[in-house]
C-alpha atoms as a PDB file:
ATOM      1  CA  UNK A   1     -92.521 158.953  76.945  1.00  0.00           C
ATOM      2  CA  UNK A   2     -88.860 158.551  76.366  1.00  0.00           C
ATOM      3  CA  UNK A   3     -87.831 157.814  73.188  1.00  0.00           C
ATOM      4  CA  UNK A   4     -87.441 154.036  71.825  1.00  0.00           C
ATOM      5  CA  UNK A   5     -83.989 153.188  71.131  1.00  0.00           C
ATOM      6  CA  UNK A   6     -82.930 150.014  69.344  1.00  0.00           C
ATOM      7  CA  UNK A   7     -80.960 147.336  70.463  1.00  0.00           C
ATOM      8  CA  UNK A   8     -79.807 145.526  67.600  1.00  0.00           C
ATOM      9  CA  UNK A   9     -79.544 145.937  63.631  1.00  0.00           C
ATOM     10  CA  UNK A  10     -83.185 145.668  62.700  1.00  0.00           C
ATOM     11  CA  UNK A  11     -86.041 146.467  60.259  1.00  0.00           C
ATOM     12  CA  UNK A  12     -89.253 147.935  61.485  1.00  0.00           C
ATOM     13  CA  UNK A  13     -91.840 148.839  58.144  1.00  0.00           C
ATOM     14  CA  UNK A  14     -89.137 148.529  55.735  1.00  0.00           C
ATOM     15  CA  UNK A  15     -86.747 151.147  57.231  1.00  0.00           C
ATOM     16  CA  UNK A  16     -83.503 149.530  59.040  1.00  0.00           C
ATOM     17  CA  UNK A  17     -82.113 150.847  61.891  1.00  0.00           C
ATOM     18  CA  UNK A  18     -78.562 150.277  63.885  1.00  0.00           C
ATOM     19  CA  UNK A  19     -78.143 149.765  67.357  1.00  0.00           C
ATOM     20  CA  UNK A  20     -78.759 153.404  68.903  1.00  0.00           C
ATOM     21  CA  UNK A  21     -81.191 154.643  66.588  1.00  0.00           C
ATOM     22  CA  UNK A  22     -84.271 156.124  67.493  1.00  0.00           C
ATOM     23  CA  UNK A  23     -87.347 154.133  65.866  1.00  0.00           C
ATOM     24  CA  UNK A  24     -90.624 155.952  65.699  1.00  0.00           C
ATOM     25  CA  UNK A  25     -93.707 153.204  66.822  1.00  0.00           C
ATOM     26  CA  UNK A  26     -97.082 153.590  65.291  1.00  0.00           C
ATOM     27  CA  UNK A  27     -99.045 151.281  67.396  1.00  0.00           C
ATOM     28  CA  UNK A  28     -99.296 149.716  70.718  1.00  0.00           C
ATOM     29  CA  UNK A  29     -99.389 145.989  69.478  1.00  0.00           C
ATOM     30  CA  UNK A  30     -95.472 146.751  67.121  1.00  0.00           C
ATOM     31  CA  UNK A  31     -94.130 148.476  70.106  1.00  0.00           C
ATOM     32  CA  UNK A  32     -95.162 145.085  72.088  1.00  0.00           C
ATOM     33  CA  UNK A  33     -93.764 143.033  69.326  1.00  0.00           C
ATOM     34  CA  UNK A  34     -89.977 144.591  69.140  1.00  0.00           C
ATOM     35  CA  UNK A  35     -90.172 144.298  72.976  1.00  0.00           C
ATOM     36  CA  UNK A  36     -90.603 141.275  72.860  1.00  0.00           C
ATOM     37  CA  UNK A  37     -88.084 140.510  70.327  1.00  0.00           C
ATOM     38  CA  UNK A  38     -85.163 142.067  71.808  1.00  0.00           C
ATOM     39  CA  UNK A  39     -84.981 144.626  69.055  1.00  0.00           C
ATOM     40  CA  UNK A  40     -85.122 147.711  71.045  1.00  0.00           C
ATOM     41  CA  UNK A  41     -83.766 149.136  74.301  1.00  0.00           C
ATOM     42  CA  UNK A  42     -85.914 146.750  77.737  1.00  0.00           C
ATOM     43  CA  UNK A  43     -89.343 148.644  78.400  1.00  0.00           C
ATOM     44  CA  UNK A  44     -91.088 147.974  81.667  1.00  0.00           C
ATOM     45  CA  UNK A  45     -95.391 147.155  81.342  1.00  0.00           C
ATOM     46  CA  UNK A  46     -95.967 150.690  82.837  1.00  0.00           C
ATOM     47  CA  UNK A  47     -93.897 152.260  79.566  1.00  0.00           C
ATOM     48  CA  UNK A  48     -96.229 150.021  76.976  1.00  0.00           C
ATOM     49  CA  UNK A  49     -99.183 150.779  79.176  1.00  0.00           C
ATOM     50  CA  UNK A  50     -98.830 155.056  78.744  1.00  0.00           C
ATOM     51  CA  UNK A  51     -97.120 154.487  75.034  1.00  0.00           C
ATOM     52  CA  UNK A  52     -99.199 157.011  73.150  1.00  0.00           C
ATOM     53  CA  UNK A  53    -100.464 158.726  75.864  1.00  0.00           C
ATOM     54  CA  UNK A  54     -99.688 162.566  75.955  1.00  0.00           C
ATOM     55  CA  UNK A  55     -97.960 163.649  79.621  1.00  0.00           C
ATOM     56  CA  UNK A  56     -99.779 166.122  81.284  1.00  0.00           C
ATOM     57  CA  UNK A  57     -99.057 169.903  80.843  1.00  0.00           C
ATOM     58  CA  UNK A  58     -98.253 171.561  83.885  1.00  0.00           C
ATOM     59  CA  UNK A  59     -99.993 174.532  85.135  1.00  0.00           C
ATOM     60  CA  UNK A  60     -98.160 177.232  87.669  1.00  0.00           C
ATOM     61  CA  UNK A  61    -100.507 180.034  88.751  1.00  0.00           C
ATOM     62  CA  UNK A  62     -99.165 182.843  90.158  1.00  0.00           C
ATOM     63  CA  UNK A  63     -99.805 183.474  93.464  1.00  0.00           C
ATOM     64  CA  UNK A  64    -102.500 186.421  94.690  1.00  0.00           C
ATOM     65  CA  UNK A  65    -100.505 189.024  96.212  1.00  0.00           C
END
């Protein structure tokens, strides 16, 4: 997931962050909450939906000569 950026001059569990800073999210439900706030950088419902979620490793095999 990329990372969440914020917007504004905020506070998220007692830590402050400036506009630019990278704030680390421990749950679903704050992520929703600064979203909704305007605190951090615009995330679209398919970003909130996979928040949390690991991407997939890619596998190459090497082809059989």
């Amino acid at each position: 997931m990329k990372p969440i950026k914020a917007k504004v001059l905020c506070s998220y569990k007692g830590t402050w962050y400036e506009a630019g800073d990278e704030i680390k999210v421990e749950t679903k439900e704050d992520l929703v909450n600064l979203n909704e706030k305007g605190f951090i950088e615009p995330l679209t419902f398919k970003d909130i939906q996979n928040f949390g979620k690991e991407e997939p490793k890619k596998i190459f095999r090497k082809e059989e000569e």
